[in-house]
C-alpha atoms as a PDB file:
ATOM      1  CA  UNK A   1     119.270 -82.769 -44.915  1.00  0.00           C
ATOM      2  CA  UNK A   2     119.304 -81.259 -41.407  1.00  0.00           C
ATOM      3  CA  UNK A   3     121.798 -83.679 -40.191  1.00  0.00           C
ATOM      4  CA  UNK A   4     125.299 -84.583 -40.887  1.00  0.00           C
ATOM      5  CA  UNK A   5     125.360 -87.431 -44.556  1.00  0.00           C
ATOM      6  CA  UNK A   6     127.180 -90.317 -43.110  1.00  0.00           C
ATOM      7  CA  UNK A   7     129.055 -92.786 -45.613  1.00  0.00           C
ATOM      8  CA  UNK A   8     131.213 -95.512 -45.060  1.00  0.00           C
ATOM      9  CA  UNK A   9     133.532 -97.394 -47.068  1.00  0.00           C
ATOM     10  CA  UNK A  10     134.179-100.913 -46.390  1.00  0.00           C
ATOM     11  CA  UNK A  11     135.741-103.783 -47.441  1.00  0.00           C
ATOM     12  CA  UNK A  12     138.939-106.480 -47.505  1.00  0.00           C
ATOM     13  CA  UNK A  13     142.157-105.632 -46.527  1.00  0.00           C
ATOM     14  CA  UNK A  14     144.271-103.932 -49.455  1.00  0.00           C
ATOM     15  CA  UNK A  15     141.735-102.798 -51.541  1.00  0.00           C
ATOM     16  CA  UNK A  16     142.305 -99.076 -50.984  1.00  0.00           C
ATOM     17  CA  UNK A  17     140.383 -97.794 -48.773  1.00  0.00           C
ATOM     18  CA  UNK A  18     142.791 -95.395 -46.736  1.00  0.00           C
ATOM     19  CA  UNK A  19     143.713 -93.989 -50.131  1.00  0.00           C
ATOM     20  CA  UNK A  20     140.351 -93.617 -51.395  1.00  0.00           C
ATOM     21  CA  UNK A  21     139.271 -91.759 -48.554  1.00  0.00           C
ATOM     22  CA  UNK A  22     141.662 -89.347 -48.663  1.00  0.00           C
ATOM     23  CA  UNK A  23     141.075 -88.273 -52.380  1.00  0.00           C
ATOM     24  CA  UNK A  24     137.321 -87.943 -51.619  1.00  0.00           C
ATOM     25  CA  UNK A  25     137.834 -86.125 -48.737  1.00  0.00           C
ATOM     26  CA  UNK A  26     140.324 -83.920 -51.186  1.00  0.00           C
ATOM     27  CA  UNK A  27     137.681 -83.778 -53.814  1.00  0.00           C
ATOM     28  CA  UNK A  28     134.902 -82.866 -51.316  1.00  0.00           C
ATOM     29  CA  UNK A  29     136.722 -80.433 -49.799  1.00  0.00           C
ATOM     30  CA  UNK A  30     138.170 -78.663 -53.399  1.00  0.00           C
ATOM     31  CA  UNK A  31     134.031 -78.128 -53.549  1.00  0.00           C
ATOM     32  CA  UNK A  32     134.051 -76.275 -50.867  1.00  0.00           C
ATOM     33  CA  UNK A  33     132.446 -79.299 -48.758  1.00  0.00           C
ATOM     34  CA  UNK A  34     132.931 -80.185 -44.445  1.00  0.00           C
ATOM     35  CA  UNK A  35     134.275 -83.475 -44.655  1.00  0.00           C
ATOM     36  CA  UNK A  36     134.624 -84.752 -41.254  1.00  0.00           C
ATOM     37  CA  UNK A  37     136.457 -88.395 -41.498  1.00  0.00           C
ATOM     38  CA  UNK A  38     136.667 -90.703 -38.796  1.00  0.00           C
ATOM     39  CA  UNK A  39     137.702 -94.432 -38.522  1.00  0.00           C
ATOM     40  CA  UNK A  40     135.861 -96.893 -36.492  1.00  0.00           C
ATOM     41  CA  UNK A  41     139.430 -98.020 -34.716  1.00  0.00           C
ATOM     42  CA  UNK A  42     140.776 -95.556 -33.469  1.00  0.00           C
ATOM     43  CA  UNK A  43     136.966 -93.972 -32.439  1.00  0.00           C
ATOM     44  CA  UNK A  44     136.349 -97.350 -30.803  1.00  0.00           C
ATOM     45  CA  UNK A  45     136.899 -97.001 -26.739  1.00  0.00           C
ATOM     46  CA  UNK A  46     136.665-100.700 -26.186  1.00  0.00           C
ATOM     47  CA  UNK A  47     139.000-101.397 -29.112  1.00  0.00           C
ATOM     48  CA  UNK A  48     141.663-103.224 -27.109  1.00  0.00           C
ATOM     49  CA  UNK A  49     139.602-105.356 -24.826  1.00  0.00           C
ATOM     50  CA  UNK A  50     137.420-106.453 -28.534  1.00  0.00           C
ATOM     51  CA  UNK A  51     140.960-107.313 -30.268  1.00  0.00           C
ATOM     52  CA  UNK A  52     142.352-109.669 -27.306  1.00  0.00           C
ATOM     53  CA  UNK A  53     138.755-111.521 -28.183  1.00  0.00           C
ATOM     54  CA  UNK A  54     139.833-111.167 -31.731  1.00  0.00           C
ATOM     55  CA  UNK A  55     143.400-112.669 -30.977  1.00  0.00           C
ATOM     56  CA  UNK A  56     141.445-115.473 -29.268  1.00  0.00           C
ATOM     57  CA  UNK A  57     139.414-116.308 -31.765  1.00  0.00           C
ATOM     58  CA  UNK A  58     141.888-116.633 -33.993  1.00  0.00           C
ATOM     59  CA  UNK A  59     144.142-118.921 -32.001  1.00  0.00           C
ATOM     60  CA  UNK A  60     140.702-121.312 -31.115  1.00  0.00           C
ATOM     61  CA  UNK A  61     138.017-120.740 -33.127  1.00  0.00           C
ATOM     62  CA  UNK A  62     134.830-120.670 -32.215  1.00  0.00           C
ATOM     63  CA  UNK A  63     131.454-119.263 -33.420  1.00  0.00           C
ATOM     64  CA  UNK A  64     130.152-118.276 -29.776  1.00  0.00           C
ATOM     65  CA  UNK A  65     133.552-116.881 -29.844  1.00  0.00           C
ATOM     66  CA  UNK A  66     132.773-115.091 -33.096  1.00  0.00           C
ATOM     67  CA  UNK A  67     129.532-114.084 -31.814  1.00  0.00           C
ATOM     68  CA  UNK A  68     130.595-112.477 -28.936  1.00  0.00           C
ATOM     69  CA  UNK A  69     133.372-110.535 -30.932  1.00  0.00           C
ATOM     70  CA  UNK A  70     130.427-109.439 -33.378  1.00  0.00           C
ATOM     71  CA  UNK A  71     128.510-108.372 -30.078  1.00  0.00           C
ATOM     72  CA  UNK A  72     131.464-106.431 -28.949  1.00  0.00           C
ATOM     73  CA  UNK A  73     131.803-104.384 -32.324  1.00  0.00           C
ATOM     74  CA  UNK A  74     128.141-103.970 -32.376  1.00  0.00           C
ATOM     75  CA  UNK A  75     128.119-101.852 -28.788  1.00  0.00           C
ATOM     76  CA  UNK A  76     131.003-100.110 -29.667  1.00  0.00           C
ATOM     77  CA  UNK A  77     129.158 -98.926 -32.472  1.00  0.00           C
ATOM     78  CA  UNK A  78     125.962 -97.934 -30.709  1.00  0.00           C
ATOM     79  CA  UNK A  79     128.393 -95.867 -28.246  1.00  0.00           C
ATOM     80  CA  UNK A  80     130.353 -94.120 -31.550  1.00  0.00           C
ATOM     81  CA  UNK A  81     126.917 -93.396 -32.844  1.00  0.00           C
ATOM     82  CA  UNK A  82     125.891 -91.643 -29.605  1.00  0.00           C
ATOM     83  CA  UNK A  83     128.611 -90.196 -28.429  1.00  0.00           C
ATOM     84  CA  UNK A  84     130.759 -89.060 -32.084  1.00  0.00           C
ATOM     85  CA  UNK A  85     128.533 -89.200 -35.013  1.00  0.00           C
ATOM     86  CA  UNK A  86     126.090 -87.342 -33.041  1.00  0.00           C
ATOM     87  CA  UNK A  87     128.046 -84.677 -32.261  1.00  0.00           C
ATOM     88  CA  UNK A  88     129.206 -83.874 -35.690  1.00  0.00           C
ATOM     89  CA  UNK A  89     127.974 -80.419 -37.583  1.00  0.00           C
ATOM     90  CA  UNK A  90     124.670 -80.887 -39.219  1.00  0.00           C
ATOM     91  CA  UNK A  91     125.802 -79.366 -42.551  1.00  0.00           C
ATOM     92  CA  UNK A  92     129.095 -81.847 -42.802  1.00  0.00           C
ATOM     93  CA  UNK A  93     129.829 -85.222 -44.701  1.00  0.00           C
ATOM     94  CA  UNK A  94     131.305 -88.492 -42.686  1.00  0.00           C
ATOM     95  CA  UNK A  95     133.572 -90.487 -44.182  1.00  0.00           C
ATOM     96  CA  UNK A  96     134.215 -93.212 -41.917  1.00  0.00           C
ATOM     97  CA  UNK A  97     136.994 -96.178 -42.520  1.00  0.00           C
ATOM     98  CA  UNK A  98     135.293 -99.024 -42.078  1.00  0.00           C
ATOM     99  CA  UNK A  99     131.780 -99.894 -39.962  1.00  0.00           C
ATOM    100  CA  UNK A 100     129.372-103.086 -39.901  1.00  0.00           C
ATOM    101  CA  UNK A 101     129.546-104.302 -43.649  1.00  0.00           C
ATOM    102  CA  UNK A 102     133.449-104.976 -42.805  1.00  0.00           C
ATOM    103  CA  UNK A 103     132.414-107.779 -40.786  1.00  0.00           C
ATOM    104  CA  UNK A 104     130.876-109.751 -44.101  1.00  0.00           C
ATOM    105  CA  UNK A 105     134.338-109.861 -45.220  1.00  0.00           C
ATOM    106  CA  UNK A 106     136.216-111.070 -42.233  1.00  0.00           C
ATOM    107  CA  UNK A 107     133.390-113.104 -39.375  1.00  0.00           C
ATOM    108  CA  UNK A 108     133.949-116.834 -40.288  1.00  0.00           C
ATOM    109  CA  UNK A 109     130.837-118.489 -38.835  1.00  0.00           C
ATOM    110  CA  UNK A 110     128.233-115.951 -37.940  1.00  0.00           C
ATOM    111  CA  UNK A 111     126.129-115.273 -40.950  1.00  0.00           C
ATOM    112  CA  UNK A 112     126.026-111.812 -42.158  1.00  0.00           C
ATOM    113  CA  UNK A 113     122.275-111.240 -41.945  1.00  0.00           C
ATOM    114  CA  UNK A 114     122.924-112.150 -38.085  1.00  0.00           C
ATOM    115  CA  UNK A 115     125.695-109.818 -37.698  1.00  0.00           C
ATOM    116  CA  UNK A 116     123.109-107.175 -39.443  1.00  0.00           C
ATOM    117  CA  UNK A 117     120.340-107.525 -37.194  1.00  0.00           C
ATOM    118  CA  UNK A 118     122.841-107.518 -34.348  1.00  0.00           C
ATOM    119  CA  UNK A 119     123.973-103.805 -35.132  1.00  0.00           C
ATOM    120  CA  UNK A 120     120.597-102.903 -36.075  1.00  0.00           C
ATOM    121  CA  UNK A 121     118.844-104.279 -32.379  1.00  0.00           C
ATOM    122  CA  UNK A 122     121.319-101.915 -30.749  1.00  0.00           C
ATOM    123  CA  UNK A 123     120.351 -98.660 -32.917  1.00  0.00           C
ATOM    124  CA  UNK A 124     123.631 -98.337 -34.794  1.00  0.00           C
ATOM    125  CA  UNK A 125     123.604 -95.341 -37.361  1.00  0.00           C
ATOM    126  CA  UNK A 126     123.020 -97.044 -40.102  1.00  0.00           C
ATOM    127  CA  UNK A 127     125.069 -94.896 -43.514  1.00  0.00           C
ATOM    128  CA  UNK A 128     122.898 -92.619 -45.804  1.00  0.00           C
ATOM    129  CA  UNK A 129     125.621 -94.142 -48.044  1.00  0.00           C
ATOM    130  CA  UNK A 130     127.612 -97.809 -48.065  1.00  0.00           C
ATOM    131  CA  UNK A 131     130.322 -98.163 -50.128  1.00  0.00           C
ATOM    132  CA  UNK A 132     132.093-101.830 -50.807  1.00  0.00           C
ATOM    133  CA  UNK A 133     135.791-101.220 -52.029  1.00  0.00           C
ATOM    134  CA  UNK A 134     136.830-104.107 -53.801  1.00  0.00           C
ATOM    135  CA  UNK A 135     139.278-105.335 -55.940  1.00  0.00           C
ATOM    136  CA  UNK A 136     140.545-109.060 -56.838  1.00  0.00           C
ATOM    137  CA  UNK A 137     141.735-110.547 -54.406  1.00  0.00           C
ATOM    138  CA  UNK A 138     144.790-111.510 -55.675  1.00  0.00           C
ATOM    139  CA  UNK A 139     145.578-107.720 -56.374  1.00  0.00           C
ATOM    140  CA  UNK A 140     144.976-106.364 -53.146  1.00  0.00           C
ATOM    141  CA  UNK A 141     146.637-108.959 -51.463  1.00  0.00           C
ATOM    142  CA  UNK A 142     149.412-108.223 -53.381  1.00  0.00           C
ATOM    143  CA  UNK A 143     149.074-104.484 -52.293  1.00  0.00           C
ATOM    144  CA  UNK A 144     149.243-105.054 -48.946  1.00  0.00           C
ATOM    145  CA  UNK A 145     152.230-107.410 -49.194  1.00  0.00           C
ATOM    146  CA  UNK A 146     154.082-104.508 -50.772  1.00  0.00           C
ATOM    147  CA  UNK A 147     153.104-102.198 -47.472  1.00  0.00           C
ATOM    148  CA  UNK A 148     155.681-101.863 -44.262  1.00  0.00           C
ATOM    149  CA  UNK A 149     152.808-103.438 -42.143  1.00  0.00           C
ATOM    150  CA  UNK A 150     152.389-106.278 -44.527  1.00  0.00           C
ATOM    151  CA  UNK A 151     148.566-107.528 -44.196  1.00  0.00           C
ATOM    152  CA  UNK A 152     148.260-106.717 -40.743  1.00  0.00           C
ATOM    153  CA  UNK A 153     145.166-108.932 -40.297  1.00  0.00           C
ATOM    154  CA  UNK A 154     144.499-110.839 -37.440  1.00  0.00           C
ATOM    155  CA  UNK A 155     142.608-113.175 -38.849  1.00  0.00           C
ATOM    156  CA  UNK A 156     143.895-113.275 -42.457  1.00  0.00           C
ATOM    157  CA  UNK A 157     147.211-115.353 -42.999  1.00  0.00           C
ATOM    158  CA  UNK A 158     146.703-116.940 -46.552  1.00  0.00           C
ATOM    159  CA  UNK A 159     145.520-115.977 -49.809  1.00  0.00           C
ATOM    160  CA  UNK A 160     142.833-118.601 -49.568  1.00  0.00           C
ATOM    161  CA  UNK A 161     141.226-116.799 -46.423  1.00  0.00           C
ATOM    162  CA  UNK A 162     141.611-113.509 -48.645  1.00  0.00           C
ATOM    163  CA  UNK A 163     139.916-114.564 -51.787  1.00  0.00           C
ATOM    164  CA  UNK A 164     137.076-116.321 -49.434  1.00  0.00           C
ATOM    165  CA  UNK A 165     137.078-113.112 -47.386  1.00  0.00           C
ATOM    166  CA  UNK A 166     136.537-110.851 -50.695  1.00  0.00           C
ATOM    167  CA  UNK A 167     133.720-112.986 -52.201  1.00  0.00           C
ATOM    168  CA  UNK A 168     131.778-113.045 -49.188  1.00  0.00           C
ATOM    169  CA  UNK A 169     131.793-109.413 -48.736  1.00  0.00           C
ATOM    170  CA  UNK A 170     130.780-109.234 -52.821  1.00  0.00           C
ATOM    171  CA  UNK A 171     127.572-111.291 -51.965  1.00  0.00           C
ATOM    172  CA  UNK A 172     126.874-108.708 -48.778  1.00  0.00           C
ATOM    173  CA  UNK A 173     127.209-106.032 -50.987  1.00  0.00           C
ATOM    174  CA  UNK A 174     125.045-107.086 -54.155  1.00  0.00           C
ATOM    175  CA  UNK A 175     122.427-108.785 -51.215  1.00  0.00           C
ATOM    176  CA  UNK A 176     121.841-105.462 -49.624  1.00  0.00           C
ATOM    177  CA  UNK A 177     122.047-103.028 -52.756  1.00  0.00           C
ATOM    178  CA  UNK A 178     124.763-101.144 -51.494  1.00  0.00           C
ATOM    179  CA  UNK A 179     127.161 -99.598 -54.225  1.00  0.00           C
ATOM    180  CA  UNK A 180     130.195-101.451 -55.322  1.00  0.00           C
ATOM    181  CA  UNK A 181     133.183 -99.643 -55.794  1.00  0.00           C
ATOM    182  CA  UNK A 182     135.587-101.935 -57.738  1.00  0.00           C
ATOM    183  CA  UNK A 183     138.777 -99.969 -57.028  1.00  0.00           C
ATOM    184  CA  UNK A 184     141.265-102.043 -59.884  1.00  0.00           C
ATOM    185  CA  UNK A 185     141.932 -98.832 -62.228  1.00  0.00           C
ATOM    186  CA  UNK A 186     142.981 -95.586 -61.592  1.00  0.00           C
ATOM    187  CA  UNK A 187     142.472 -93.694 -57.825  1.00  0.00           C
ATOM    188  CA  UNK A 188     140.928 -90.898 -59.713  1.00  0.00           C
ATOM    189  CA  UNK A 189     138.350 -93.300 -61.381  1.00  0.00           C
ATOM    190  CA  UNK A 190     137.447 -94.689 -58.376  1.00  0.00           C
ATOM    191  CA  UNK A 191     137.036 -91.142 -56.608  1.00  0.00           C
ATOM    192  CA  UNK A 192     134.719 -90.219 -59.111  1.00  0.00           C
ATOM    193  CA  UNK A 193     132.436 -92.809 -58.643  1.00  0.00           C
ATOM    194  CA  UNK A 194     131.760 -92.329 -55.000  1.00  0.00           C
ATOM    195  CA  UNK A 195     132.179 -88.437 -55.141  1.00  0.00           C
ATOM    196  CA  UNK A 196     128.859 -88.631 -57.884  1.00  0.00           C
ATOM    197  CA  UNK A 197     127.564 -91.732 -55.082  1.00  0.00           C
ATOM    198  CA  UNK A 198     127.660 -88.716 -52.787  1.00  0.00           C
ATOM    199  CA  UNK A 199     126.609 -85.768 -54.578  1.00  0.00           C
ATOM    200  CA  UNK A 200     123.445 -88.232 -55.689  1.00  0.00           C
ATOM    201  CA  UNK A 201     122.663 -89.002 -51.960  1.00  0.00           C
ATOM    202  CA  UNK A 202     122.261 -85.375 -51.504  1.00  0.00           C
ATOM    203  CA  UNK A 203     120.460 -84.224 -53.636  1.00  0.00           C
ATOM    204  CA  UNK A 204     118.223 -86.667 -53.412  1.00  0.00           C
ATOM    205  CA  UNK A 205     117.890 -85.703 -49.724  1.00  0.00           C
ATOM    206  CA  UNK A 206     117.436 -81.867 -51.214  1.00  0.00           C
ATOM    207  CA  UNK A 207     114.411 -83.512 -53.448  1.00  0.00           C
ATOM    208  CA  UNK A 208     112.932 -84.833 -50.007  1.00  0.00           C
ATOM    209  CA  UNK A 209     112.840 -81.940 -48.459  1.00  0.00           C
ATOM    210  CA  UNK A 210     111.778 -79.644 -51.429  1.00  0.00           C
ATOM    211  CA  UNK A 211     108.720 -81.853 -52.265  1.00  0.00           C
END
C-alpha cells in the first residue's frame, strides 16, 4: 500500500472506544508499527459552529435541522481528508475516533443511506477499515454513567434514546459489511480482534500489489 491504511472505529457512546484505541495503538506500535491517531473532534475546524446546530437541534427538532447538521459534518470531513489525512506518512496506520458511521447511531430522522451518500458526494476518505464498537446498551450506558463527564451527549438523555441509538448503528454495520467489534469481554479480547482486522487489511493490500 503506497498510502497511509486508514481505520476508524465508531460507535455509541460508552462502548469503549477511547480505550480501545489506545491498546491498538499500543499493540501496533509493540510491532514496531507508525500509528498515527487522530479524532474527528478535535481535527474538526468548524467543530463549534456544527455543535451550536447540534445544541439546536436538540432543543427543536427538526430533520432539515438534522440535515443540515449531517451537511456540516460531511464538509468538515472533506476538509480533514484534504488537509490531515492527506498529509500523513505513506507507510503509517490511522486510527481515527470516530468518522461518518457515528452518525447511524446518533441522526434521528435522516436515514443512514442519505447521510452515506452525503459524505460520499463530497469525496470523504472513505476507511480501508470500519470498525463498529458495540456493546449492550445497557452496559455501556452504565459505563459512561460511572465516568466524571457522565454521558456527555448532546443528544442522548435517556436509556431509551441509547438502546435505539445502539440498534440502529448494529443495522448500519451488518447493512454495509463492516466488522463488528462487540467490545463486552475483556480489552485485550477486543484488541485482538481489530489488531488481526488490521494486519488482514494489509496484507491483503500486500497481495494486491504482489499479483
Amino acid at each position: 500500500m503506497n498510502r497511509p491504511l486508514f481505520v476508524s472505529l465508531d460507535g455509541p457512546k460508552g462502548t469503549g472506544k477511547t480505550t480501545l484505541l489506545e491498546a491498538v495503538t499500543k499493540a501496533l506500535r509493540a510491532d514496531n508499527k507508525k500509528v498515527i491517531r487522530l479524532c474527528e473532534r478535535k481535527s474538526d475546524p468548524y467543530r463549534g459552529e456544527t455543535m451550536a446546530l447540534v445544541n439546536k437541534l436538540a432543543r427543536t427538532p427538526d430533520r432539515d435541522l438534522e440535515l443540515g447538521v449531517c451537511e456540516r459534518f460531511a464538509d468538515s470531513r472533506t476538509w480533514i481528508s484534504r488537509h490531515v489525512l492527506a498529509k500523513q506518512p505513506s507507510d503509517c496506520i490511522i486510527l481515527i475516533d470516530r468518522w461518518y458511521p457515528s452518525d447511524a447511531a446518533f441522526r434521528r430522522m435522516v436515514p443512514f443511506a442519505e447521510i452515506l451518500q452525503l459524505n460520499i458526494d463530497r469525496n470523504v476518505q472513505v476507511p480501508d477499515l470500519h470498525v463498529g464498537v458495540v456493546t449492550d446498551p445497557e452496559i455501556s450506558w452504565a459505563r459512561a454513567a460511572t465516568r466524571t463527564r457522565g454521558l456527555s451527549s448532546t443528544v442522548m438523555h435517556r436509556l431509551e434514546e441509547h438502546v435505539a441509538s445502539t440498534k440502529a448503528f448494529e443495522r448500519a454495520v451488518a447493512d454495509q459489511g463492516w466488522v463488528l467489534c462487540r467490545n463486552e469481554g475483556t480489552v485485550e479480547e477486543a484488541t485482538m480482534q481489530v489488531v488481526a482486522e488490521i494486519y488482514s487489511v494489509l496484507q491483503g493490500s500486500a497481495d494486491e500489489i504482489h499479483a
